[in-house]
PDB file of N, CA and C in Angstrom:
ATOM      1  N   UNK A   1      32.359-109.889  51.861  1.00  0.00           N
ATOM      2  CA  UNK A   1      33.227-110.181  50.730  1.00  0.00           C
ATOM      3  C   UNK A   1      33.459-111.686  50.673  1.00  0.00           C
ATOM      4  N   UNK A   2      33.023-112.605  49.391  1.00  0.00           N
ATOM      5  CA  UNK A   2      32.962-113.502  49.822  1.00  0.00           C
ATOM      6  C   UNK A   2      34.144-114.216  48.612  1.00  0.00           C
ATOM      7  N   UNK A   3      34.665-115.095  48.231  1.00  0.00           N
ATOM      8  CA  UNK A   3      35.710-115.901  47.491  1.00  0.00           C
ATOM      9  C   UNK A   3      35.657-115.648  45.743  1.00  0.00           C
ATOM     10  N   UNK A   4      34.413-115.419  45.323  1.00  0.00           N
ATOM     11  CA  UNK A   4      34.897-114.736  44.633  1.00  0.00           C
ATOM     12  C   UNK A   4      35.059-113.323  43.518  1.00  0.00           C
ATOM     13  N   UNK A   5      34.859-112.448  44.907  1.00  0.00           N
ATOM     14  CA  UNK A   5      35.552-111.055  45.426  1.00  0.00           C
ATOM     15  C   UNK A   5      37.120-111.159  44.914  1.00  0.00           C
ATOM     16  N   UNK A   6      37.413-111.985  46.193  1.00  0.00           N
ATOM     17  CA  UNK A   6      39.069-111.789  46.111  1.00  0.00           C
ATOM     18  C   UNK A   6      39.612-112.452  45.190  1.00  0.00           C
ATOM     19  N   UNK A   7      38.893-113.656  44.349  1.00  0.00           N
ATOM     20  CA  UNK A   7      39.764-113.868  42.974  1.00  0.00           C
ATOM     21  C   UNK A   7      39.543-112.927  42.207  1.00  0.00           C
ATOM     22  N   UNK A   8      39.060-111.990  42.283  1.00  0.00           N
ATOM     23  CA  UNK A   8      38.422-111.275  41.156  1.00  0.00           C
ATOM     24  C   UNK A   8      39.203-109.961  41.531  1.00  0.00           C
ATOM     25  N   UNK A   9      39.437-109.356  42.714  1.00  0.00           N
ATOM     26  CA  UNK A   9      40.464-108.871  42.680  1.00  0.00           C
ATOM     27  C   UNK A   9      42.084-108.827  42.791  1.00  0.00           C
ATOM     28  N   UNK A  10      42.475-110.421  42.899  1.00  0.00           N
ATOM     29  CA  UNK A  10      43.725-110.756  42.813  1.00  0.00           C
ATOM     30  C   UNK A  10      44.073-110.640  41.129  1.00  0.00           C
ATOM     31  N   UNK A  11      42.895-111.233  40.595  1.00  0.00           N
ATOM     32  CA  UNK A  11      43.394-111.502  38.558  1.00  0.00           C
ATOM     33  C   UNK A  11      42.858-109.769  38.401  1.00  0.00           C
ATOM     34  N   UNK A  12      42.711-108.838  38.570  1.00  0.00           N
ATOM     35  CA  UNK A  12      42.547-107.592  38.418  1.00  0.00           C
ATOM     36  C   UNK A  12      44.104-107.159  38.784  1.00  0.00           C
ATOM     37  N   UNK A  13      44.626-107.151  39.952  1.00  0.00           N
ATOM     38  CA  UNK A  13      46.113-107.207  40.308  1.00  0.00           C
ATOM     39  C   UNK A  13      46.574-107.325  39.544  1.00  0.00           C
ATOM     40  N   UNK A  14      46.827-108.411  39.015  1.00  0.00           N
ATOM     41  CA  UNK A  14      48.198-109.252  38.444  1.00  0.00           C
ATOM     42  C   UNK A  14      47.624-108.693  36.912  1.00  0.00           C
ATOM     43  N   UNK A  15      46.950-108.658  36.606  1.00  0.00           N
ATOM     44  CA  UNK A  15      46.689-107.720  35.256  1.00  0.00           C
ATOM     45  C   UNK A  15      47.214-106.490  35.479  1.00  0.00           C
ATOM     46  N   UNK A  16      46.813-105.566  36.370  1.00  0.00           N
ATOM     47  CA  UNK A  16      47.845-104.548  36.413  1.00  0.00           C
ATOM     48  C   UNK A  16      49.134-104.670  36.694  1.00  0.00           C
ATOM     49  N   UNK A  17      49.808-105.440  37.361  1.00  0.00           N
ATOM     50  CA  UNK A  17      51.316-105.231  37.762  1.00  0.00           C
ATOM     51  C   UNK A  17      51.906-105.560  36.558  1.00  0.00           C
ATOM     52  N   UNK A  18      51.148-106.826  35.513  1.00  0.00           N
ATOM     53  CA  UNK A  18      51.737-107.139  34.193  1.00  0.00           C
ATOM     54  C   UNK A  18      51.557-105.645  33.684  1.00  0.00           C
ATOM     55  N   UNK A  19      50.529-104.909  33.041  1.00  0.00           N
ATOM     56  CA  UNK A  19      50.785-104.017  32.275  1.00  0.00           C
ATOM     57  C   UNK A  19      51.895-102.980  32.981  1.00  0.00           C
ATOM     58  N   UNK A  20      52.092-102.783  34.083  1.00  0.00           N
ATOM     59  CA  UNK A  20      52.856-101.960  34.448  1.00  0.00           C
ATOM     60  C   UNK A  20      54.420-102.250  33.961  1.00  0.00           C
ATOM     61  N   UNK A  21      54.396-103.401  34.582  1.00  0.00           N
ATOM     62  CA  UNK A  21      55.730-104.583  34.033  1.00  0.00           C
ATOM     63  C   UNK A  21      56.154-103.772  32.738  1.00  0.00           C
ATOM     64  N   UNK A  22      55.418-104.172  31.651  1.00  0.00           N
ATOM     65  CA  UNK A  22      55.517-103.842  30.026  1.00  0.00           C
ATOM     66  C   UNK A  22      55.547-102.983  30.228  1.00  0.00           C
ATOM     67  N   UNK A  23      55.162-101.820  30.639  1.00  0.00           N
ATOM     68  CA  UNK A  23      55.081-100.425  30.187  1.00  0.00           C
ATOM     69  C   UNK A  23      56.691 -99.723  30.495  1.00  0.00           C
ATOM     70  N   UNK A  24      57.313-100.392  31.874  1.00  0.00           N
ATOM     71  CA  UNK A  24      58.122-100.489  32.215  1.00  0.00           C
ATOM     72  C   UNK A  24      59.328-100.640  31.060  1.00  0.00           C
ATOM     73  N   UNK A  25      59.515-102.300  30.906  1.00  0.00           N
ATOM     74  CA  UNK A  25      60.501-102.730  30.114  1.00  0.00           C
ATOM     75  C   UNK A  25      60.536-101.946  28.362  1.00  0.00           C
ATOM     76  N   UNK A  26      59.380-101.736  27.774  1.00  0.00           N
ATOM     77  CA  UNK A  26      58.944-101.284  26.573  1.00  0.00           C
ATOM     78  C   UNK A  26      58.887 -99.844  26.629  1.00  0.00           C
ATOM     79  N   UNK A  27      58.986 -98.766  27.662  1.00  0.00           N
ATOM     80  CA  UNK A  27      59.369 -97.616  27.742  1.00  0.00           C
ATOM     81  C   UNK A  27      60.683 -97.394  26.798  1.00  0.00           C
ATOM     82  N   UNK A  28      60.799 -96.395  25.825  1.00  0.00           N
ATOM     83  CA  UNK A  28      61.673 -96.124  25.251  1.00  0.00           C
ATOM     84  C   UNK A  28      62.882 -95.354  25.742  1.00  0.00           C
ATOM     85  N   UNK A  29      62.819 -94.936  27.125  1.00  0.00           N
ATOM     86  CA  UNK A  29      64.077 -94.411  28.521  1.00  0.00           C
ATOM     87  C   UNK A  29      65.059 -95.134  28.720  1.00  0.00           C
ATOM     88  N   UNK A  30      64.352 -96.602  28.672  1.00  0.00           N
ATOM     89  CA  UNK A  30      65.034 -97.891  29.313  1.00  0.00           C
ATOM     90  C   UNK A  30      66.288 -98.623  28.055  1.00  0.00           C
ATOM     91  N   UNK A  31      65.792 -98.320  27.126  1.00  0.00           N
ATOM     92  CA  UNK A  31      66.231 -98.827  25.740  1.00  0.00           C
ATOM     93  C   UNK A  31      67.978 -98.978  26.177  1.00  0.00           C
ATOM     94  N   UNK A  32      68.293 -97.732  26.624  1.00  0.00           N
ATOM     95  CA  UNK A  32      69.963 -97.939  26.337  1.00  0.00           C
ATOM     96  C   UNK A  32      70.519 -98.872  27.468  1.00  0.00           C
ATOM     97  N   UNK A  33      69.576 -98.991  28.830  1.00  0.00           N
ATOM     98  CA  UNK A  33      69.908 -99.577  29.662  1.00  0.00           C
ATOM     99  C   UNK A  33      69.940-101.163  29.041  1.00  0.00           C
ATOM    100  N   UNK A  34      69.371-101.795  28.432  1.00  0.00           N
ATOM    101  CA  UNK A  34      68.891-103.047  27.738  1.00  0.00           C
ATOM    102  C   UNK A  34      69.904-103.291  26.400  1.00  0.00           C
ATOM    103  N   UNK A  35      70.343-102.339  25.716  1.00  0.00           N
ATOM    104  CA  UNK A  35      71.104-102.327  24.788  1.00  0.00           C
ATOM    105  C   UNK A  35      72.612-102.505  25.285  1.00  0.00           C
ATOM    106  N   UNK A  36      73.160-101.544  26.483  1.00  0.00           N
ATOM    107  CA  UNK A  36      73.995-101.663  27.436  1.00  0.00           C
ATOM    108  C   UNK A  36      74.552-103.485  27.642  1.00  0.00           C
ATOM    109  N   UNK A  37      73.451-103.663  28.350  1.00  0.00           N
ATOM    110  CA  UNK A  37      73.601-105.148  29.245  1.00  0.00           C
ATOM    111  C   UNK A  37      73.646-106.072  28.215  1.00  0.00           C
ATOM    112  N   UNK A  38      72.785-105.738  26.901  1.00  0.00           N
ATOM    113  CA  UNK A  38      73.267-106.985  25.362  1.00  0.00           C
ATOM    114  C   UNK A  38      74.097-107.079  25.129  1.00  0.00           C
ATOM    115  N   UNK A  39      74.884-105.541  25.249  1.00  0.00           N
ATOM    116  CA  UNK A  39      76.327-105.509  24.719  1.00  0.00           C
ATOM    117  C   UNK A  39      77.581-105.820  25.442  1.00  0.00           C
ATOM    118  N   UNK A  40      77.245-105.633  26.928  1.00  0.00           N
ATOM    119  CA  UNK A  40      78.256-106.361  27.742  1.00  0.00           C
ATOM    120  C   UNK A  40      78.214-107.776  27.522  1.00  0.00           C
ATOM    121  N   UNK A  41      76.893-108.496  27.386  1.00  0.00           N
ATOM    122  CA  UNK A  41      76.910-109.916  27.262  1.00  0.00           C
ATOM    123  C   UNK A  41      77.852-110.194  26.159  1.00  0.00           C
ATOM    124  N   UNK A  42      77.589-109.729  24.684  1.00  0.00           N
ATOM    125  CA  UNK A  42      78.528-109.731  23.588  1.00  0.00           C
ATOM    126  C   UNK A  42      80.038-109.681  24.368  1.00  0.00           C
ATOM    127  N   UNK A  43      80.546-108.524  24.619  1.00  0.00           N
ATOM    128  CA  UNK A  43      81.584-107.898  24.762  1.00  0.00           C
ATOM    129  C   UNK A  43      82.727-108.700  26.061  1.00  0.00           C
ATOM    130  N   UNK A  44      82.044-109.271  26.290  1.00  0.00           N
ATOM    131  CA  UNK A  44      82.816-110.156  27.259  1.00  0.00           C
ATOM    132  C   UNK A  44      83.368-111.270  27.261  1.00  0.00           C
ATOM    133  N   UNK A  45      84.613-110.986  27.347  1.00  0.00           N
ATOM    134  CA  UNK A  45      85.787-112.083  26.442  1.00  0.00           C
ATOM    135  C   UNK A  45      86.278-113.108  27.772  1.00  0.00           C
ATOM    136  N   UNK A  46      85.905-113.123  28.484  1.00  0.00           N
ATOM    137  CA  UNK A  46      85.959-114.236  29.684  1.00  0.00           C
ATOM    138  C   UNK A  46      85.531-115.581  29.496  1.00  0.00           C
ATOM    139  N   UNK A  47      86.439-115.814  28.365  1.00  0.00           N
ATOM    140  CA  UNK A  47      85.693-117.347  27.786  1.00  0.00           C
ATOM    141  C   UNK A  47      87.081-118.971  28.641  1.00  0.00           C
ATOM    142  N   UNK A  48      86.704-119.419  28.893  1.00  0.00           N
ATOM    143  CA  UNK A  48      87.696-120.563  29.454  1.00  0.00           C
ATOM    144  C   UNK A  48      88.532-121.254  28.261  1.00  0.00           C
ATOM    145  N   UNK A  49      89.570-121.890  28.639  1.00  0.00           N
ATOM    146  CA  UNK A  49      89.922-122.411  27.185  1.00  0.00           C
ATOM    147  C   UNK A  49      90.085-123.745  27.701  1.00  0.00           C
ATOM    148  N   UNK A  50      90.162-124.542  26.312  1.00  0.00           N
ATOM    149  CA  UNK A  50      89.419-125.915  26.132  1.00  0.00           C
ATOM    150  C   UNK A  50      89.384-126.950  27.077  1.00  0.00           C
ATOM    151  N   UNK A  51      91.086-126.712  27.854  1.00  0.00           N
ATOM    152  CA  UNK A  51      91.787-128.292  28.749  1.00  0.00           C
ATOM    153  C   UNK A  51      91.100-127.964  29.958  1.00  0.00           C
ATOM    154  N   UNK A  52      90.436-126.883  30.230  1.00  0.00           N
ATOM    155  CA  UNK A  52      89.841-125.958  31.702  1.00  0.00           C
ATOM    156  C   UNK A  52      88.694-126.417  31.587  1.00  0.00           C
ATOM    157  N   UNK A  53      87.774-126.216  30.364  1.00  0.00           N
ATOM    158  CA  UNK A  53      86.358-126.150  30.087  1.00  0.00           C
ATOM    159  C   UNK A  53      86.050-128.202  30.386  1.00  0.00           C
ATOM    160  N   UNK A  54      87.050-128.979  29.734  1.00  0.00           N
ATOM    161  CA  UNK A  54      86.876-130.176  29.934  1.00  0.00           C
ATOM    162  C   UNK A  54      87.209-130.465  31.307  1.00  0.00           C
ATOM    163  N   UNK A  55      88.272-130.131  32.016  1.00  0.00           N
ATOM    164  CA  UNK A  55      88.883-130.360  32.929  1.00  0.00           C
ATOM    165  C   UNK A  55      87.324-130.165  34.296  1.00  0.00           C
ATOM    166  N   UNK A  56      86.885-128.903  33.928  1.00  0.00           N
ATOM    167  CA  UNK A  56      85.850-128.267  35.344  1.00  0.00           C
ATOM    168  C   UNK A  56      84.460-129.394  34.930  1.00  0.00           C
ATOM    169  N   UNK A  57      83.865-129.801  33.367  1.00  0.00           N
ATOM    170  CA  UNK A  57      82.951-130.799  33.216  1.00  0.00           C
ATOM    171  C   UNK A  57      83.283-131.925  33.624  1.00  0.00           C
ATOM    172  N   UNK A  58      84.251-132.147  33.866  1.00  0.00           N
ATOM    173  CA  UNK A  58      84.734-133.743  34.025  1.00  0.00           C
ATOM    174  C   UNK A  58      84.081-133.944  35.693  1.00  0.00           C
ATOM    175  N   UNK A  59      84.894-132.869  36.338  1.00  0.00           N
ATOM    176  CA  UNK A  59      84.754-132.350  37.951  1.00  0.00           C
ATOM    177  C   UNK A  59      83.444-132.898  38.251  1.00  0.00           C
ATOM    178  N   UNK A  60      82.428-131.982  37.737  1.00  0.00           N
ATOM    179  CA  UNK A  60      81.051-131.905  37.933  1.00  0.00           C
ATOM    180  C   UNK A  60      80.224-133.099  37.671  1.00  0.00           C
ATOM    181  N   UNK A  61      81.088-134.589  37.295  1.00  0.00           N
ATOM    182  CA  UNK A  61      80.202-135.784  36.711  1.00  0.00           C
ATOM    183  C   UNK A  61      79.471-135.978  35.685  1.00  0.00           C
ATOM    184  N   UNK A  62      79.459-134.958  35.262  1.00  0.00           N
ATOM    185  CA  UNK A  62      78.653-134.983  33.488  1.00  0.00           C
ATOM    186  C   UNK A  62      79.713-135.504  32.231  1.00  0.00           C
TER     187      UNK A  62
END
């Protein structure tokens, strides 16, 4: 087995683990799990208010 064997079966790999990947995320099972986690992102009112938000940038040197 000589070099390139094993590129040839590493880019064979990674072609499959991608389609698996997709088949994965794009499964229509998963949908509510993904819709879920959008909507917590939305839904989450943990926002800082203004004298905090300046106060913690100032901190950080920016």
């Amino acid at each position: 087995m000589n070099m390139a064997w094993a590129n040839s079966l590493f880019t064979i790999g990674i072609c499959i683990s991608f389609a698996v990947i997709l088949f994965i995320v794009l499964n229509k099972r998963n949908k509510q799990n993904y819709q879920d986690a959008a909507q917590s992102i939305l839904d989450d009112d943990d926002t800082p208010r203004d004298n905090e938000a300046a106060q913690t940038h100032h901190e950080h040197g920016a």
